[in-house]
Protein backbone atom coordinates (compact mmCIF):
# COMPACT_ATOMS: atom_id res chain seq x y z
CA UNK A 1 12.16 -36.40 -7.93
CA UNK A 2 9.57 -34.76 -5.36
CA UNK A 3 6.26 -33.35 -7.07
CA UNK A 4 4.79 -30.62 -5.57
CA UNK A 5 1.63 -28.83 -6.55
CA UNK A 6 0.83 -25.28 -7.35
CA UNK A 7 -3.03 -23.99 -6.89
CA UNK A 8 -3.39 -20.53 -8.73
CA UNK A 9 -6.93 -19.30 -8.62
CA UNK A 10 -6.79 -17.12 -11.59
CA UNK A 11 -10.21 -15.84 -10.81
CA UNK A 12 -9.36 -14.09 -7.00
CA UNK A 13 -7.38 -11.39 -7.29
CA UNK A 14 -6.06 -10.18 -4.22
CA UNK A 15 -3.53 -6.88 -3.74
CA UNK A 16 -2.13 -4.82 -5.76
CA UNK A 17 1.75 -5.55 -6.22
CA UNK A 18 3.07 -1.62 -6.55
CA UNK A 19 5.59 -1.29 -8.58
CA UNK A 20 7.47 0.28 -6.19
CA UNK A 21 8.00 -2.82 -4.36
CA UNK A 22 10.89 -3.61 -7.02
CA UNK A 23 12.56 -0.58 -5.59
CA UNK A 24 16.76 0.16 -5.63
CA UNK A 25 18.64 2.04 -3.04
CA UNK A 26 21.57 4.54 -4.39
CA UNK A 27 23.71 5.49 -1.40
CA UNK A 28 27.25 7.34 -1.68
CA UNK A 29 29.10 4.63 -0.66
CA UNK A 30 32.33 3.04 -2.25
CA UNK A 31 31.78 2.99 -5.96
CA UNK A 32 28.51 3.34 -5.90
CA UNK A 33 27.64 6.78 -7.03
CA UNK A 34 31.00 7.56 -8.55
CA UNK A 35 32.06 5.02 -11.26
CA UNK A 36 29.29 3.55 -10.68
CA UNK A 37 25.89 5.36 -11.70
CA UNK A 38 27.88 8.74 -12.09
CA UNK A 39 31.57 9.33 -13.90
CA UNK A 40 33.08 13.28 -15.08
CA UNK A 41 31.72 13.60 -18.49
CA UNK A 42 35.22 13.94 -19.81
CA UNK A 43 35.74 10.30 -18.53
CA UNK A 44 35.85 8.85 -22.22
CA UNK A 45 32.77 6.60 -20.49
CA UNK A 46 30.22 7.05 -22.51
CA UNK A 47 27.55 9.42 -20.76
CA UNK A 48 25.08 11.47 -20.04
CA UNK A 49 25.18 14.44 -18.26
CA UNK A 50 27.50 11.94 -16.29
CA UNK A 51 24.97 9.43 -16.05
CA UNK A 52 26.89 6.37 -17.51
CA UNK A 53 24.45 5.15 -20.90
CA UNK A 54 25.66 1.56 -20.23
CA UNK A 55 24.13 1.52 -16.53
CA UNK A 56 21.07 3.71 -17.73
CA UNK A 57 20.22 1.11 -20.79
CA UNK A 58 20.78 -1.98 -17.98
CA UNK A 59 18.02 -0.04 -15.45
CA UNK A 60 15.60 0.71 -17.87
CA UNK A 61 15.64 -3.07 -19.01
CA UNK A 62 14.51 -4.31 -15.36
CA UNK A 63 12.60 -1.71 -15.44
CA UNK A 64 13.72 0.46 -11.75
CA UNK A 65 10.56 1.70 -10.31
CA UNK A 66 12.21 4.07 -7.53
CA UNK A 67 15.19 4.99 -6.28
CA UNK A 68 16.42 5.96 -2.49
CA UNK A 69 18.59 8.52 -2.01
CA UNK A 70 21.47 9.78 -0.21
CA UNK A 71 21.62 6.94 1.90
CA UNK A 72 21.91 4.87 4.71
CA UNK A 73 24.40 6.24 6.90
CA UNK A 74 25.31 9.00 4.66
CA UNK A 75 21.90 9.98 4.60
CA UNK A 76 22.22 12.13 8.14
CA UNK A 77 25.76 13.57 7.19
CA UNK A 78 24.81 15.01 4.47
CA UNK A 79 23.75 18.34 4.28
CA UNK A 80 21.96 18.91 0.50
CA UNK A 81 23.41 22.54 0.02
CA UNK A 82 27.18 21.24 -0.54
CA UNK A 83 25.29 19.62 -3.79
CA UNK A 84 23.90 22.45 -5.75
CA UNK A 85 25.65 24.68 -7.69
CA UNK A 86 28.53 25.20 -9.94
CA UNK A 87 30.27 21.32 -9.55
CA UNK A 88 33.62 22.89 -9.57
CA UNK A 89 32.44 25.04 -6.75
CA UNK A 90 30.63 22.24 -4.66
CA UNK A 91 31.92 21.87 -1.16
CA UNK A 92 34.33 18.83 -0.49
CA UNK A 93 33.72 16.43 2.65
CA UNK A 94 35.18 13.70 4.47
CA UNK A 95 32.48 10.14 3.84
CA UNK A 96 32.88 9.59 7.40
CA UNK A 97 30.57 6.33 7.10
CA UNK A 98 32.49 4.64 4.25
CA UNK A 99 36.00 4.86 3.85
CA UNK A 100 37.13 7.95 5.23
CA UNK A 101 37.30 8.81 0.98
CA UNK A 102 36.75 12.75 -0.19
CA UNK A 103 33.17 13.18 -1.03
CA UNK A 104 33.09 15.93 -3.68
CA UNK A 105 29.45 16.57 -4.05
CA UNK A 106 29.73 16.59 -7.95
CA UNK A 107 26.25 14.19 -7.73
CA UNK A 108 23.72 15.97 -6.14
CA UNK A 109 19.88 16.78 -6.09
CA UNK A 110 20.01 17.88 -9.57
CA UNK A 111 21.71 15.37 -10.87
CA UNK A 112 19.98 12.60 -9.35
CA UNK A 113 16.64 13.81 -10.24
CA UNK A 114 18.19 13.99 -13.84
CA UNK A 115 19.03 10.55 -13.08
CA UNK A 116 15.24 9.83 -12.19
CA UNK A 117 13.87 11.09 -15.13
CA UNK A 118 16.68 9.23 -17.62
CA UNK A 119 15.25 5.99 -16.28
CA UNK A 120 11.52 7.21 -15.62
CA UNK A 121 11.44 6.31 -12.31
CA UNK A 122 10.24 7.64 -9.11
CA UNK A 123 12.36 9.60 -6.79
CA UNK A 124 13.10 8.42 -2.66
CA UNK A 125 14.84 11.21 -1.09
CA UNK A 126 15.80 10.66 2.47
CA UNK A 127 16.50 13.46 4.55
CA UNK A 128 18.97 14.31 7.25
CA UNK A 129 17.35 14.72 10.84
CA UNK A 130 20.42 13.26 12.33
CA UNK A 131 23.00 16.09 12.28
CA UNK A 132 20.82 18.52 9.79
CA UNK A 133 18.15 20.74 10.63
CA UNK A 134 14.61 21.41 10.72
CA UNK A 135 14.85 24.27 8.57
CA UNK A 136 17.70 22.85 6.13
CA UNK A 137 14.73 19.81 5.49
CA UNK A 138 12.08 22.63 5.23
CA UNK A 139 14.40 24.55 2.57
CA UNK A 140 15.12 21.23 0.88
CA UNK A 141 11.34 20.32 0.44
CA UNK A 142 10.54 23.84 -0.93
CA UNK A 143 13.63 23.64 -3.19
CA UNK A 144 12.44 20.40 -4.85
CA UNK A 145 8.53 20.82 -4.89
CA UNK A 146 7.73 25.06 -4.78
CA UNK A 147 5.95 25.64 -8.14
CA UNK A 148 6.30 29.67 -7.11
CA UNK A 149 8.23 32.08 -6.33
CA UNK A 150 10.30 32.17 -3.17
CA UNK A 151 13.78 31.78 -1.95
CA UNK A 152 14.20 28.35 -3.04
CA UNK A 153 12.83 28.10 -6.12
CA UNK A 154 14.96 30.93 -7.40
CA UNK A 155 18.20 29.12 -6.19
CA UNK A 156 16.99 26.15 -7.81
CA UNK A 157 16.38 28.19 -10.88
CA UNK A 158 19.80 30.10 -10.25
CA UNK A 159 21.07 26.31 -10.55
CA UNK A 160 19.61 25.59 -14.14
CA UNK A 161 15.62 24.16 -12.93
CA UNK A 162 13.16 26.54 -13.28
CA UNK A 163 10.02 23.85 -12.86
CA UNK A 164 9.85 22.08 -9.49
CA UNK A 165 10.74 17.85 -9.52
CA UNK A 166 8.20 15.34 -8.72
CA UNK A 167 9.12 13.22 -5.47
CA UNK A 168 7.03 10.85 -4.74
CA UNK A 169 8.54 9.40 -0.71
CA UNK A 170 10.41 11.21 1.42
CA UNK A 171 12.09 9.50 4.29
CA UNK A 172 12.37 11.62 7.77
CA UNK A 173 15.97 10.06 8.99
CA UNK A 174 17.76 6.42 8.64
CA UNK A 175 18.14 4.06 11.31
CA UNK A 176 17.82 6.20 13.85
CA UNK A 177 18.30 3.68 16.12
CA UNK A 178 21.96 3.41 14.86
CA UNK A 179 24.40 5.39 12.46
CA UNK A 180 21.42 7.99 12.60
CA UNK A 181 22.00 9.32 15.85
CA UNK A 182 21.47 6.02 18.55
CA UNK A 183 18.49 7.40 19.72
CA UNK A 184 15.84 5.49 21.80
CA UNK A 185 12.54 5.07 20.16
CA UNK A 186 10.23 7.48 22.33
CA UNK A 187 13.29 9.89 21.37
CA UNK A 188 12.71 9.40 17.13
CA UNK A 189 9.03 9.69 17.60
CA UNK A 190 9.46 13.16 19.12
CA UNK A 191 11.90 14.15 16.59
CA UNK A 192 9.29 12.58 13.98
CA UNK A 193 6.41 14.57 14.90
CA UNK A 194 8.60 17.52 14.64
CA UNK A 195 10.57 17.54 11.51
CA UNK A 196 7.40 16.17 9.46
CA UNK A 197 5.41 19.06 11.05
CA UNK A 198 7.46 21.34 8.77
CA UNK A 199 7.46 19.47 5.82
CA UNK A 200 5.63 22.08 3.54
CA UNK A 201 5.10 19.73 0.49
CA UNK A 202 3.28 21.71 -2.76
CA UNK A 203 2.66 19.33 -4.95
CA UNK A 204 -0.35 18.22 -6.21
CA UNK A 205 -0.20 14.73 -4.48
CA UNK A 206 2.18 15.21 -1.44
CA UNK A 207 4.96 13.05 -0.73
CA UNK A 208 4.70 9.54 0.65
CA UNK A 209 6.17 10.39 4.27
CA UNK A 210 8.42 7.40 5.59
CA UNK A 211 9.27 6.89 9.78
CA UNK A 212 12.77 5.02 10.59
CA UNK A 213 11.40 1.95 11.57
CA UNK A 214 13.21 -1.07 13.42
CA UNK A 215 16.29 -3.05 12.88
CA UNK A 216 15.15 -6.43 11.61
CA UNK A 217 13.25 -7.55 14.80
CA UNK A 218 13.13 -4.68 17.29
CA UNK A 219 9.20 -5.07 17.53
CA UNK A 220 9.72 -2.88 20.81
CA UNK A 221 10.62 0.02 18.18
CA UNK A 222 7.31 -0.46 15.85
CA UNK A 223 5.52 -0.43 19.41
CA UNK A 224 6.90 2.51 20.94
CA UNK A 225 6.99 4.64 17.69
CA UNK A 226 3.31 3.47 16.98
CA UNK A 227 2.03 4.47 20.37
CA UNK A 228 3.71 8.02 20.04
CA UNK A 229 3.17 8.55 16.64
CA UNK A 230 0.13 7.00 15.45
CA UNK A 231 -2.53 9.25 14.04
CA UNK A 232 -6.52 7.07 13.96
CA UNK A 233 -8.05 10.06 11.68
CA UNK A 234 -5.57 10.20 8.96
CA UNK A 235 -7.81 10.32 6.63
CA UNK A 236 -5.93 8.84 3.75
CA UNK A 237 -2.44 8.38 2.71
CA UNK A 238 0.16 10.63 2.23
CA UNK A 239 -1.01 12.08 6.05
CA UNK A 240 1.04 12.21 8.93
CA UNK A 241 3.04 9.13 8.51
CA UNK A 242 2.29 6.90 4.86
CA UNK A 243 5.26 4.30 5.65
CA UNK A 244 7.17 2.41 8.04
CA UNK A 245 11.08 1.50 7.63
CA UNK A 246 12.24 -1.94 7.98
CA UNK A 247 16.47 -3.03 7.35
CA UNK A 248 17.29 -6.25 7.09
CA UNK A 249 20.39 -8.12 6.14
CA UNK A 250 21.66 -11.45 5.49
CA UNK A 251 25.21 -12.01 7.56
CA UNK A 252 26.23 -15.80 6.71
CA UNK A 253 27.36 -16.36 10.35
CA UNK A 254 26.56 -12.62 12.22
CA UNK A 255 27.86 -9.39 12.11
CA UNK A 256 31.61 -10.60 13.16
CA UNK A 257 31.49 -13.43 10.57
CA UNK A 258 29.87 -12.31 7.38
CA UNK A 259 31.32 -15.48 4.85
CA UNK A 260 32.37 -15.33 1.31
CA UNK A 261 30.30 -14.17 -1.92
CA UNK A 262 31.19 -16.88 -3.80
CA UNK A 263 33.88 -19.73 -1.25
CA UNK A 264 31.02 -21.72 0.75
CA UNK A 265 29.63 -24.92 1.31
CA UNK A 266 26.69 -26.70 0.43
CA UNK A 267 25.60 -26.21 3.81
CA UNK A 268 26.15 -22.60 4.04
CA UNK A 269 23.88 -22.67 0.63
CA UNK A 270 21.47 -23.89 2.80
CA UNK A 271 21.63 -21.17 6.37
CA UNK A 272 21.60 -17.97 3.62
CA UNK A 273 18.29 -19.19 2.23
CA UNK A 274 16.98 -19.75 5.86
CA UNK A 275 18.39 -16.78 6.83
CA UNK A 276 16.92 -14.55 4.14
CA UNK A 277 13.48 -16.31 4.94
CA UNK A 278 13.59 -15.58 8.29
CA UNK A 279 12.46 -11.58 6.73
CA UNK A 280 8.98 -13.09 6.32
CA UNK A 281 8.62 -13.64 10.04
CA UNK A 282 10.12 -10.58 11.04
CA UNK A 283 7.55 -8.67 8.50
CA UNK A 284 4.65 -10.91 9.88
CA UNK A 285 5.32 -9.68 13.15
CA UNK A 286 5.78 -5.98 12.33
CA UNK A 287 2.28 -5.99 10.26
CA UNK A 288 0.68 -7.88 12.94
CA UNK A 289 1.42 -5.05 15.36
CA UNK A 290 0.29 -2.91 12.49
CA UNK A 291 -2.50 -4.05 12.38
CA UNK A 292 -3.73 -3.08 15.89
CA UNK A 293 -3.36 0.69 15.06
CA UNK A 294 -3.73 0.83 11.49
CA UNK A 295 -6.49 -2.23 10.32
CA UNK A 296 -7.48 -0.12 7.45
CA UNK A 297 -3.49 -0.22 6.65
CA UNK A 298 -2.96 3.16 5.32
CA UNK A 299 0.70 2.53 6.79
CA UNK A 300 2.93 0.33 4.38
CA UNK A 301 5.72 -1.82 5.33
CA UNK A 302 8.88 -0.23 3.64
CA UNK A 303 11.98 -2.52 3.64
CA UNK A 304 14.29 0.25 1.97
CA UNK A 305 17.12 -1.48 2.86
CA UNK A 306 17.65 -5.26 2.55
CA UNK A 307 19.86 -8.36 0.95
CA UNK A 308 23.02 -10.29 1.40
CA UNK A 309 26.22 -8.91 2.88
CA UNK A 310 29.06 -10.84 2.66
CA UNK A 311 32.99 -10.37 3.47
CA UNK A 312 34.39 -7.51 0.94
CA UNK A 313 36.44 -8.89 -1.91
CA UNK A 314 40.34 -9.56 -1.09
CA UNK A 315 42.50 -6.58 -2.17
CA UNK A 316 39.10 -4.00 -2.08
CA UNK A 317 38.78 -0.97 0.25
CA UNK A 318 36.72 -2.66 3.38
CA UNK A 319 34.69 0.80 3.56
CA UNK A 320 33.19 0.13 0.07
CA UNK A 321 31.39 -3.28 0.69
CA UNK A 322 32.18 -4.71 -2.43
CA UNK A 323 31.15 -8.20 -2.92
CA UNK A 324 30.29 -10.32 -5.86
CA UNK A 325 27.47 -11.91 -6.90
CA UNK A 326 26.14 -15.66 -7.40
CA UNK A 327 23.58 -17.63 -8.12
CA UNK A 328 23.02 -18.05 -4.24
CA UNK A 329 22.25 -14.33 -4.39
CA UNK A 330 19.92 -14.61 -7.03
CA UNK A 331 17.62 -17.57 -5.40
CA UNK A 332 17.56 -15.51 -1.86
CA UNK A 333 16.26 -12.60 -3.93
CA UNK A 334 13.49 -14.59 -5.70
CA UNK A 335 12.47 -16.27 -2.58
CA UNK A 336 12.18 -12.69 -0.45
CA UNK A 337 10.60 -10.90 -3.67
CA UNK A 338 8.11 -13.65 -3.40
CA UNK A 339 7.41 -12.97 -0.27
CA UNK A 340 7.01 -9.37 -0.60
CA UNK A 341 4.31 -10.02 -3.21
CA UNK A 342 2.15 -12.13 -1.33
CA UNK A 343 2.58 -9.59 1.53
CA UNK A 344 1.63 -6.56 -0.48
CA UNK A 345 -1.57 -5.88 1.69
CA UNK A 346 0.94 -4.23 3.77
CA UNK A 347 4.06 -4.19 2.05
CA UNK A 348 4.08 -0.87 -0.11
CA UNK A 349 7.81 -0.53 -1.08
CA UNK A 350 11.25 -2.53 -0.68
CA UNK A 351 14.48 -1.01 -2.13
CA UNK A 352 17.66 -3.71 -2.42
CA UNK A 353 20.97 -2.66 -0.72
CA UNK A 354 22.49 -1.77 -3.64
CA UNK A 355 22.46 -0.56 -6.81
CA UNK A 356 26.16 -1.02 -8.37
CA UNK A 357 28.92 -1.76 -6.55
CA UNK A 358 27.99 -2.09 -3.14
CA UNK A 359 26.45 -5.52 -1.51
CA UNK A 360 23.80 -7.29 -3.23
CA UNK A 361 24.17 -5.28 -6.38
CA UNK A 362 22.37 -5.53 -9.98
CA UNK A 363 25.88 -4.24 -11.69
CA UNK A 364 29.04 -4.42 -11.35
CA UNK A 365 31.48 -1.26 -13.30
CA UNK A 366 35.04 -1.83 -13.58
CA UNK A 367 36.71 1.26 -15.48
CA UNK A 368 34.41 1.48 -19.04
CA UNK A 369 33.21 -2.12 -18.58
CA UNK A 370 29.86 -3.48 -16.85
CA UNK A 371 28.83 -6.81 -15.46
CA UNK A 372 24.92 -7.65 -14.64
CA UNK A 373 25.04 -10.10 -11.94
CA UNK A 374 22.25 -12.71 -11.19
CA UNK A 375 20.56 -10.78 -8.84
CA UNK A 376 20.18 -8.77 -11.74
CA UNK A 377 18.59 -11.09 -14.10
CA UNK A 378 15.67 -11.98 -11.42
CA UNK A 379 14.50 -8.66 -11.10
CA UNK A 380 14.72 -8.80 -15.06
CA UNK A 381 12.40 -11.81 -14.39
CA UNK A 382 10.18 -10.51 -11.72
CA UNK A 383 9.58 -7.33 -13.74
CA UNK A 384 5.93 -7.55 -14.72
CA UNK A 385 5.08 -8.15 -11.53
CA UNK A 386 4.87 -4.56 -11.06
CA UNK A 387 1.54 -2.97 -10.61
CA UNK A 388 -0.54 -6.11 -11.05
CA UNK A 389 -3.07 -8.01 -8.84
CA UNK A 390 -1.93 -11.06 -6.50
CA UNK A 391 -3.81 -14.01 -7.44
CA UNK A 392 -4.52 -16.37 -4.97
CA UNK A 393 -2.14 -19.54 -4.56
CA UNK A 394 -1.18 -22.02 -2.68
CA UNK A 395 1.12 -24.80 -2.17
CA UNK A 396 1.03 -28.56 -1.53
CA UNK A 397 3.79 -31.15 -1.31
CA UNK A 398 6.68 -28.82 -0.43
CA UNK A 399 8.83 -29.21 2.27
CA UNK A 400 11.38 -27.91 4.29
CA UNK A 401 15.08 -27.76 4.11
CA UNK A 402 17.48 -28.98 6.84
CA UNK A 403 17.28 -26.64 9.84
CA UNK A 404 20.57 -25.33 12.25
CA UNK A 405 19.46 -26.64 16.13
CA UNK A 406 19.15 -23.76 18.45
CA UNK A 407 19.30 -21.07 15.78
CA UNK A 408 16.13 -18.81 16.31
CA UNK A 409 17.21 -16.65 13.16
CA UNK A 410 17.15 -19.97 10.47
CA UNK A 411 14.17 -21.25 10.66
CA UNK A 412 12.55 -23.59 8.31
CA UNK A 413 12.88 -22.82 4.86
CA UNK A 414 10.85 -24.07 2.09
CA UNK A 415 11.90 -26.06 -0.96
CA UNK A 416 10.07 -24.20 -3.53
CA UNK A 417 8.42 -20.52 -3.12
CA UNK A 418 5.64 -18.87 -5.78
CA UNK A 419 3.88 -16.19 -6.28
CA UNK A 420 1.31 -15.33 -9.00
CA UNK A 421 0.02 -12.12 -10.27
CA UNK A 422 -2.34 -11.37 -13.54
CA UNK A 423 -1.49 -7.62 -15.69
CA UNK A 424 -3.87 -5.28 -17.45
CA UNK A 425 -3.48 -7.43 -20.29
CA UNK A 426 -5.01 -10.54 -18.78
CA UNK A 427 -1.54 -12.15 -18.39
CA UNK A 428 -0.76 -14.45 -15.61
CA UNK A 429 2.96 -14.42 -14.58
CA UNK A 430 4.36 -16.86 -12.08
CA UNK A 431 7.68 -16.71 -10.92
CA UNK A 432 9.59 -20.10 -8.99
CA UNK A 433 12.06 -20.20 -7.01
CA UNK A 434 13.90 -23.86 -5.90
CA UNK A 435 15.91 -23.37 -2.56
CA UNK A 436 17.18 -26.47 -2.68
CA UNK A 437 21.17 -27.23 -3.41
CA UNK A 438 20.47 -30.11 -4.87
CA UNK A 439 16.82 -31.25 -5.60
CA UNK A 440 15.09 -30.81 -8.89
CA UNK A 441 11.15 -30.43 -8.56
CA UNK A 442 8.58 -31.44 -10.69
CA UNK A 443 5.92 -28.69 -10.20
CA UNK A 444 2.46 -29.34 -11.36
CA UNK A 445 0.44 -26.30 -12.24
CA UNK A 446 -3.50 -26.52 -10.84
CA UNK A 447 -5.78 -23.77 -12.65
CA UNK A 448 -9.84 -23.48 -12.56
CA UNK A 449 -10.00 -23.11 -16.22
CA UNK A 450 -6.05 -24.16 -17.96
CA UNK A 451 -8.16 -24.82 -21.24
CA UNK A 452 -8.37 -21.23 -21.40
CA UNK A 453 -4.29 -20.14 -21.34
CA UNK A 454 -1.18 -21.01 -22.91
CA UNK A 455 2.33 -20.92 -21.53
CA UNK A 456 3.41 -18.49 -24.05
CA UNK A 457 7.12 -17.92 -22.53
CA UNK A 458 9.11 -19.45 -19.84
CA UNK A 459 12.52 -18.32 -18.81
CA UNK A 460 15.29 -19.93 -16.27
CA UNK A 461 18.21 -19.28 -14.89
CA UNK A 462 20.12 -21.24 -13.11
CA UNK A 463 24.26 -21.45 -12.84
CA UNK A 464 26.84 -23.79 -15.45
CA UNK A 465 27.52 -27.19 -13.98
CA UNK A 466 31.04 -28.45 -13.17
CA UNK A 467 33.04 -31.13 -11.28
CA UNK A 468 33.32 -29.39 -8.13
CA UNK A 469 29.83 -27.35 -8.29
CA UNK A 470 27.25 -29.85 -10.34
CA UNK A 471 24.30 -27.62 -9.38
CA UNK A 472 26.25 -24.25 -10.19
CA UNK A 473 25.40 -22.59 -6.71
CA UNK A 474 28.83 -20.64 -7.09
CA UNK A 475 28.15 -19.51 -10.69
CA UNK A 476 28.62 -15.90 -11.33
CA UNK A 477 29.27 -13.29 -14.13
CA UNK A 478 32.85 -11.36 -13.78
CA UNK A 479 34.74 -9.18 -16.45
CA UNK A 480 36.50 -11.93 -17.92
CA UNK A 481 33.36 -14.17 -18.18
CA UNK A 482 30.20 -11.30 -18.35
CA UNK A 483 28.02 -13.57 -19.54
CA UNK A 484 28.65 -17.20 -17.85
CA UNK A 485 25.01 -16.89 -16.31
CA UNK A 486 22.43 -15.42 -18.16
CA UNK A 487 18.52 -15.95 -18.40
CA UNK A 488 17.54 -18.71 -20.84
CA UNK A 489 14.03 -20.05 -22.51
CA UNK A 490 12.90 -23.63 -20.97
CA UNK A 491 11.07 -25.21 -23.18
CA UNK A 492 9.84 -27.96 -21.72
CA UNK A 493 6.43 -26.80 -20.12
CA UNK A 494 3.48 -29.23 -20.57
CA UNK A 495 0.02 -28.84 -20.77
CA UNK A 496 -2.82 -31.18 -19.29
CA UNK A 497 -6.35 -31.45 -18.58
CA UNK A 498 -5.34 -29.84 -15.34
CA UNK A 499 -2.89 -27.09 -16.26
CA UNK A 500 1.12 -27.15 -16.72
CA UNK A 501 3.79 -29.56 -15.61
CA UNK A 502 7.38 -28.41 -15.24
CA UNK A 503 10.72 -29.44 -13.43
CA UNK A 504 12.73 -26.92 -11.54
CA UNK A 505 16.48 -27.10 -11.02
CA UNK A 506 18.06 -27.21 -8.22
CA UNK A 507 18.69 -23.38 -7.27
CA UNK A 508 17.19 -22.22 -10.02
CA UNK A 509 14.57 -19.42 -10.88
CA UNK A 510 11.82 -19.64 -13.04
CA UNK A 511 9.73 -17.02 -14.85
CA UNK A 512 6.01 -18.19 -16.66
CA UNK A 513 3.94 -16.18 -18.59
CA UNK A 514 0.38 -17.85 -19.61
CA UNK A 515 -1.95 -16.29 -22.21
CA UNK A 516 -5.22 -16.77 -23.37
């Protein structure tokens, strides 16, 4: 068994890890929104105001720090005024992105702010520059945030909210460079500087305002959009631009050759771990070009879309992106949340692609029932994470996995990734991730002063061995078997002179919480 040593300086804080960097992403896609977050009240699903109190109660538990919505795609179709109102009343639409399904607009800005405040969680709206307006996004601002009287805060008191919301990011577009309109990026940044100019925002502490960044690694796009849309003497954030897009997805073999949730090979194991690391060189690169303009980085890196996509499952609508979930998903999710705390200089939000339903989801709904997947239970794990401090850490002793020849997009991936942070409390939490398909770890634990802390709980969870999977890489939770992986206590952490000694399953995850 390889040993491999972690160095946590418990005394060097570093960043702050905002808690919106264990952000979700709600888009009306598939089953989604309806069925999903959202069924009729009459349903005989238990709910509330439609919200489903199953899905609420799992969200809460992990703890969802933000939400984006309407999309993605859908995002610059829709137009925000087919969602207010009587529902019965509500104008019905074609989802032109996903599935060609009716779109009734029975889940719209009211009820998704009701959603926000059910779970207590921020609110991401991202607004239509693609085939809306500049005035519709004006309207839409003043109809959310106006604490007066004027047009819009009388319809949205007409509509049953006499108080204004609190939003807290607003997005100007979505991939711009694609389903948002195809546009070049000296085109967006004009479009930018125009819609955001109008974007009257009357709250107390504006809106967060987010630019359609690039497409995984278009640096051209960061370059261009920078040089256009830059601003030196923003004085602080929430200015003329506060955040900067980034998409990224996982396709097993490209866009043409997605490969199976839950039929692969060891090997394929392997290329989705490399393939989801490769998102820490394309952020390198983007903050590195960041940091030319914006040293003082009052511009965050905001990866509001990101995760695995896979084939759709057999006998599914292809328009919804349905997929399961394994333990495969939930390793590539601890290794890039890793990653996005020891980047959160620069990294100030990410939101996972999706929610329910769709892609690299935390549930699963079928009719009354609900499945949490394993993606799920790591962002159960990473939870207090949110809005500590890095600590310092570093690795010795790891090494990487096997690499594809003449594959630029899987490079090296490590064997084990960390990351440490310490709460308002004094708590350290570490959370471990093994990448390896087959390799247990002992980890060894280096701390300045481990006299001084306790490992007061430790979690894992890791997939059921069998025959034909002995390191349960395929392990997943369905509706005949909800609960065939679920997080677990490990009990067999060990103190020394020097600090804590552990093994780590193969593809495994690992949660530690040390006390004093």
């Amino acid at each position: 068994m390889k040993t491999i040593e972690i160095t946590v300086k418990e005394d060097h804080k570093k960043s702050r890890i905002r808690k919106e960097i264990y952000g979700q992403f709600a888009e009306h896609l598939g089953r989604g929104i309806y069925e999903g977050l959202f069924v009729r009240p009459e349903s005989g699903i238990p709910n509330e105001d439609g919200i489903r109190t199953d899905v609420a109660d799992a969200l809460r538990e992990i703890k969802v720090p933000v939400i984006r919505w309407p999309g993605g795609c859908f995002a610059d179709e829709y137009h925000w005024m087919d969602g207010i109102g009587p529902r019965e009343s509500r104008k019905k639409i074609i989802n032109t992105n996903w599935g060609g399904v009716l779109e009734d607009n029975s889940f719209g800005t009211h009820e998704f702010f009701r959603l926000c405040e059910m779970l207590g969680c921020e609110a991401y709206i991202n607004g239509n520059i693609g085939s809306g307006t500049v005035k519709e996004m004006e309207d839409w601002m003043e109809y959310i945030t106006f604490d007066g009287e004027s047009p819009m805060s009388r319809l949205r008191a007409e509509n049953g909210r006499k108080e204004p919301w609190r939003m807290k990011f607003f997005g100007l577009g979505n991939e711009s460079w694609g389903c948002g309109g195809n546009m070049f990026p000296e085109d967006y940044a004009a479009r930018y500087r125009l819609y955001q100019s109008f974007l009257h925002d009357s709250q107390k502490e504006p809106a967060e305002k987010i630019a359609v960044g690039p497409a995984g690694d278009d640096y051209d796009w960061t370059e261009k959009l920078l040089e256009k849309c830059y601003r030196r003497n923003q004085p602080q954030r929430h200015g003329f631009m506060d955040g900067l897009s980034v998409h990224y997805y996982m396709y097993l073999h490209g866009w043409d050759d997605k490969g199976s949730a839950l039929s692969f090979t060891d090997e394929e194991w392997v290329l989705t771990m490399q393939r989801a690391y490769y998102l820490k060189k394309i952020l390198e690169k983007h903050a590195e070009i960041l940091d030319r303009y914006d040293p003082e980085k009052k511009i965050g890196l905001v990866v509001d879309e990101w995760g695995n996509w896979f084939r759709t499952e057999e006998g599914t609508n292809p328009g919804f992106l349905y997929q399961q979930n394994s333990m495969r998903d939930a390793v590539s999710a601890g290794l890039n949340l890793n990653v996005f705390n020891k980047m959160s200089d620069r990294i100030t939000m990410t939101n996972i692609a999706q929610m329910i339903n769709v892609l690299q989801s935390m549930l699963l709904t079928q009719g009354a029932e609900m499945v949490k997947t394993p993606t799920y239970f790591v962002y159960r794990m990473f939870r207090d994470h949110q809005d500590a401090d890095l600590l310092e850490s570093a690795v010795s002793g790891n090494y990487d996995l096997s690499v594809l020849a003449d594959d630029p997009t899987a490079p090296a991936v490590p064997a084990l990734s960390e990351s440490a942070s310490m709460n308002e409390k004094g708590e350290i939490n570490i959370t471990l991730t093994n990448q390896s398909a087959e390799d247990d770890l002992s980890v060894r634990i280096l701390m300045s002063e481990p006299k001084s802390y306790t490992a007061a709980c430790c979690e894992i969870l890791q997939g059921d061995s069998s025959f034909e999977d002995p390191h349960g890489l395929r392990a997943h939770n369905s509706f005949e078997e909800p609960e065939r992986v679920r997080i677990q206590p490990y009990t067999q952490v060990r103190k020394d002179e020097t600090g804590f000694v552990l093994t780590l399953p193969a593809a495994s995850v690992m949660h530690l919480t040390l006390r004093k």
